[in-house]
Protein backbone atom coordinates (compact mmCIF):
# COMPACT_ATOMS: atom_id res chain seq x y z
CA UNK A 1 0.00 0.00 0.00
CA UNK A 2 1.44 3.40 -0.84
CA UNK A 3 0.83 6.76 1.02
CA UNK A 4 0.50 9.42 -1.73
CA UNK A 5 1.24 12.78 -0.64
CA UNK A 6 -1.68 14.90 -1.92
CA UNK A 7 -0.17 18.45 -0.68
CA UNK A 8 1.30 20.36 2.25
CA UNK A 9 -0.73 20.79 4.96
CA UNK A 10 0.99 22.98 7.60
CA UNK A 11 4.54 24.44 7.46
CA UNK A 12 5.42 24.65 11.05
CA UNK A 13 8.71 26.80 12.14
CA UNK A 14 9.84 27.55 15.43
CA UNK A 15 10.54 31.01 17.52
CA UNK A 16 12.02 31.75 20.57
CA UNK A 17 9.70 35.09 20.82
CA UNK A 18 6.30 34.19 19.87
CA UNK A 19 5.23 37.75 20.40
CA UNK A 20 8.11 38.89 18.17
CA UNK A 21 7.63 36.31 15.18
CA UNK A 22 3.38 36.91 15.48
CA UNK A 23 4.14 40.64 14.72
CA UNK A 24 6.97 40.29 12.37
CA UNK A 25 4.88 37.31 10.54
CA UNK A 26 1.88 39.38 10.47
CA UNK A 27 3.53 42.44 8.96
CA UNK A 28 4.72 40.05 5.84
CA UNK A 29 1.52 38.33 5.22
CA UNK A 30 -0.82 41.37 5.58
CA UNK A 31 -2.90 39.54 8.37
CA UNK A 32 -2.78 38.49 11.72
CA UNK A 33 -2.79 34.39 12.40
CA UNK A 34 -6.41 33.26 12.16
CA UNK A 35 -5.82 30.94 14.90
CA UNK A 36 -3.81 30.78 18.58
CA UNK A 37 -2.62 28.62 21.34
CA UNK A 38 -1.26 31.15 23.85
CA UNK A 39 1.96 30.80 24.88
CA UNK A 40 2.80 28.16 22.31
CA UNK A 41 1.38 28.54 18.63
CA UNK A 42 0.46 30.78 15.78
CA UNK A 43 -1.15 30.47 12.36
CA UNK A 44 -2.19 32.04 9.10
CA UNK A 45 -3.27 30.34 5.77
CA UNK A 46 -1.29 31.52 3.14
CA UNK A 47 -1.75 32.37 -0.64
CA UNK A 48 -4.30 31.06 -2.86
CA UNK A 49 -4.30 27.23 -1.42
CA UNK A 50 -4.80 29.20 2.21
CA UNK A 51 -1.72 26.87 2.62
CA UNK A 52 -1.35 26.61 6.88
CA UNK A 53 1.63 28.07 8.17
CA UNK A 54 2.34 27.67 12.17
CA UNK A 55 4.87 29.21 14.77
CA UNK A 56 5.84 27.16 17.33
CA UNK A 57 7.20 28.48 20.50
CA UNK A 58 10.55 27.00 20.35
CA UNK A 59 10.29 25.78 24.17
CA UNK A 60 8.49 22.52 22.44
CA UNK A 61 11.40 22.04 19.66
CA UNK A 62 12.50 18.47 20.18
CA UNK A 63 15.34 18.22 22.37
CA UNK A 64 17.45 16.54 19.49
CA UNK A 65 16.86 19.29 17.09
CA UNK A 66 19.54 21.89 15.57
CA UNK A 67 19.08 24.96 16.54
CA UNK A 68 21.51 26.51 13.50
CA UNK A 69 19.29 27.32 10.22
CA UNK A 70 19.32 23.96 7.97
CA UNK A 71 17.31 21.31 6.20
CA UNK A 72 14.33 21.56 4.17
CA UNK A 73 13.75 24.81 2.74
CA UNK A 74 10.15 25.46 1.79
CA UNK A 75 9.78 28.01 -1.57
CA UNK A 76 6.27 29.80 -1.14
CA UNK A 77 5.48 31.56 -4.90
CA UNK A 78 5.89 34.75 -5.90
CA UNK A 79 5.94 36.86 -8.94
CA UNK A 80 9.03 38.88 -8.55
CA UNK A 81 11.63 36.39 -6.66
CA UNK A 82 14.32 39.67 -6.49
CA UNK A 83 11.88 42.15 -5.41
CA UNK A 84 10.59 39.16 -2.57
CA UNK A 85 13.97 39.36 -1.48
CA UNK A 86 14.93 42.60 -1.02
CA UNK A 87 11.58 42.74 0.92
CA UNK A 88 12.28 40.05 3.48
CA UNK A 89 16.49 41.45 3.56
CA UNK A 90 14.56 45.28 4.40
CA UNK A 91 12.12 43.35 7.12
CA UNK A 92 15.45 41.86 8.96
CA UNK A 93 15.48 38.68 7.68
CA UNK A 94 19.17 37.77 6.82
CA UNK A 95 20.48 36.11 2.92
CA UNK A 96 20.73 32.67 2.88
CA UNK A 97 20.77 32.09 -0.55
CA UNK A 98 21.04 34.88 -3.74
CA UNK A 99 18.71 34.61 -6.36
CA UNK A 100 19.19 31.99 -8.58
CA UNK A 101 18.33 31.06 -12.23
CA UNK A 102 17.09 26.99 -11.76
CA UNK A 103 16.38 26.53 -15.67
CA UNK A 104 12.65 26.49 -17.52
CA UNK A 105 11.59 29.98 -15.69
CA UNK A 106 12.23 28.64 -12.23
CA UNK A 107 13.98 31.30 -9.95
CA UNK A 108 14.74 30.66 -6.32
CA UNK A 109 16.18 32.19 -3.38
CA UNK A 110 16.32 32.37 0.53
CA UNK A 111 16.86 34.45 3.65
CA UNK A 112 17.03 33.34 7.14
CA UNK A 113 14.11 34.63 9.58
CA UNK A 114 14.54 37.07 12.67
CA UNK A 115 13.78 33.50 14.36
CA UNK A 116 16.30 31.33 12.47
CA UNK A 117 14.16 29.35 10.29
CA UNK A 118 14.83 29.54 6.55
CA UNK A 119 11.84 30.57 4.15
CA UNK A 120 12.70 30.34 0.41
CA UNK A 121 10.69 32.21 -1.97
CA UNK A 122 10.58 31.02 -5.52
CA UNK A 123 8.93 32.22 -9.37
CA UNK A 124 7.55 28.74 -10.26
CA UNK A 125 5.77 28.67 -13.89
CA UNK A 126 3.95 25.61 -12.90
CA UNK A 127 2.66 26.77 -9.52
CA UNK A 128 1.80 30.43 -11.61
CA UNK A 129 -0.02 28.29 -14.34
CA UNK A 130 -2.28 26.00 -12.36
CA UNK A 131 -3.29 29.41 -10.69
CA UNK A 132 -4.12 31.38 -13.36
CA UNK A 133 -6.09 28.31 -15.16
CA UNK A 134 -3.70 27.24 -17.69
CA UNK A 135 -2.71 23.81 -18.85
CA UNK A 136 0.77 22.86 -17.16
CA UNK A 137 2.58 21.24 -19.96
CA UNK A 138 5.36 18.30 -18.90
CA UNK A 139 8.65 19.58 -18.19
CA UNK A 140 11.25 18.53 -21.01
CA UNK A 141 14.95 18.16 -20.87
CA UNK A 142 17.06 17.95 -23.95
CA UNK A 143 18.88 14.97 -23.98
């Protein structure tokens, strides 16, 4: 039996000031977190999908877990990946990774949070198509 992943659900990141990373959060989305646990959780829904993304007070990070910025980095769309950056550099976020050309109208890049997570931002012509109603055709690579 396989388990097919069907989409994200909830991005969670952690923050050792909740207060901090609720106002800092809400200033980049444009809204405050539709839903609280005080003392130990925020979240908003994000974008078109109202994808779920969650601050966790970092008192509950697993003992085990680094506490230096690494892993899985999570690219939320945008139109403008260079103007996405500058924003997040000008709201204190720190680089992690310049913009990059990927190939096929995929651009990426990354910053670090205030809180230490990383949060990748991304132009993705297949995420931008399914939106706006097109067909996505395959992606080809010459041989």
């Amino acid at each position: 039996m396989s388990t097919p992943l069907r989409g994200m659900a909830t991005l969670n990141l952690y923050a050792h000031d909740l207060e901090a990373a609720d106002a800092w959060y809400t200033d980049l989305l444009g809204l405050p977190p539709y839903f609280r646990v005080p003392g130990g959780y925020l979240e908003w829904r994000v974008g078109d999908d109202e994808d779920e993304l969650g601050i966790i007070d970092a008192r509950y990070r697993a003992p085990d877990d680094a506490t230096a910025p690494g892993g899985a980095v999570v690219h939320w769309h945008v139109d403008d990946v260079a103007a996405a950056l500058a924003d997040l550099l000008a709201r204190g976020a720190t680089p992690h990774e310049p913009v990059r050309e990927r190939g096929h109208g995929f651009r990426t890049a990354s910053v670090v949070d205030p809180f230490g997570n990383l949060l990748g931002v991304m132009e993705n012509p297949h995420w931008k198509r399914r939106h706006d109603g097109a067909p996505v055709p395959p992606v080809t690579t010459a041989s």
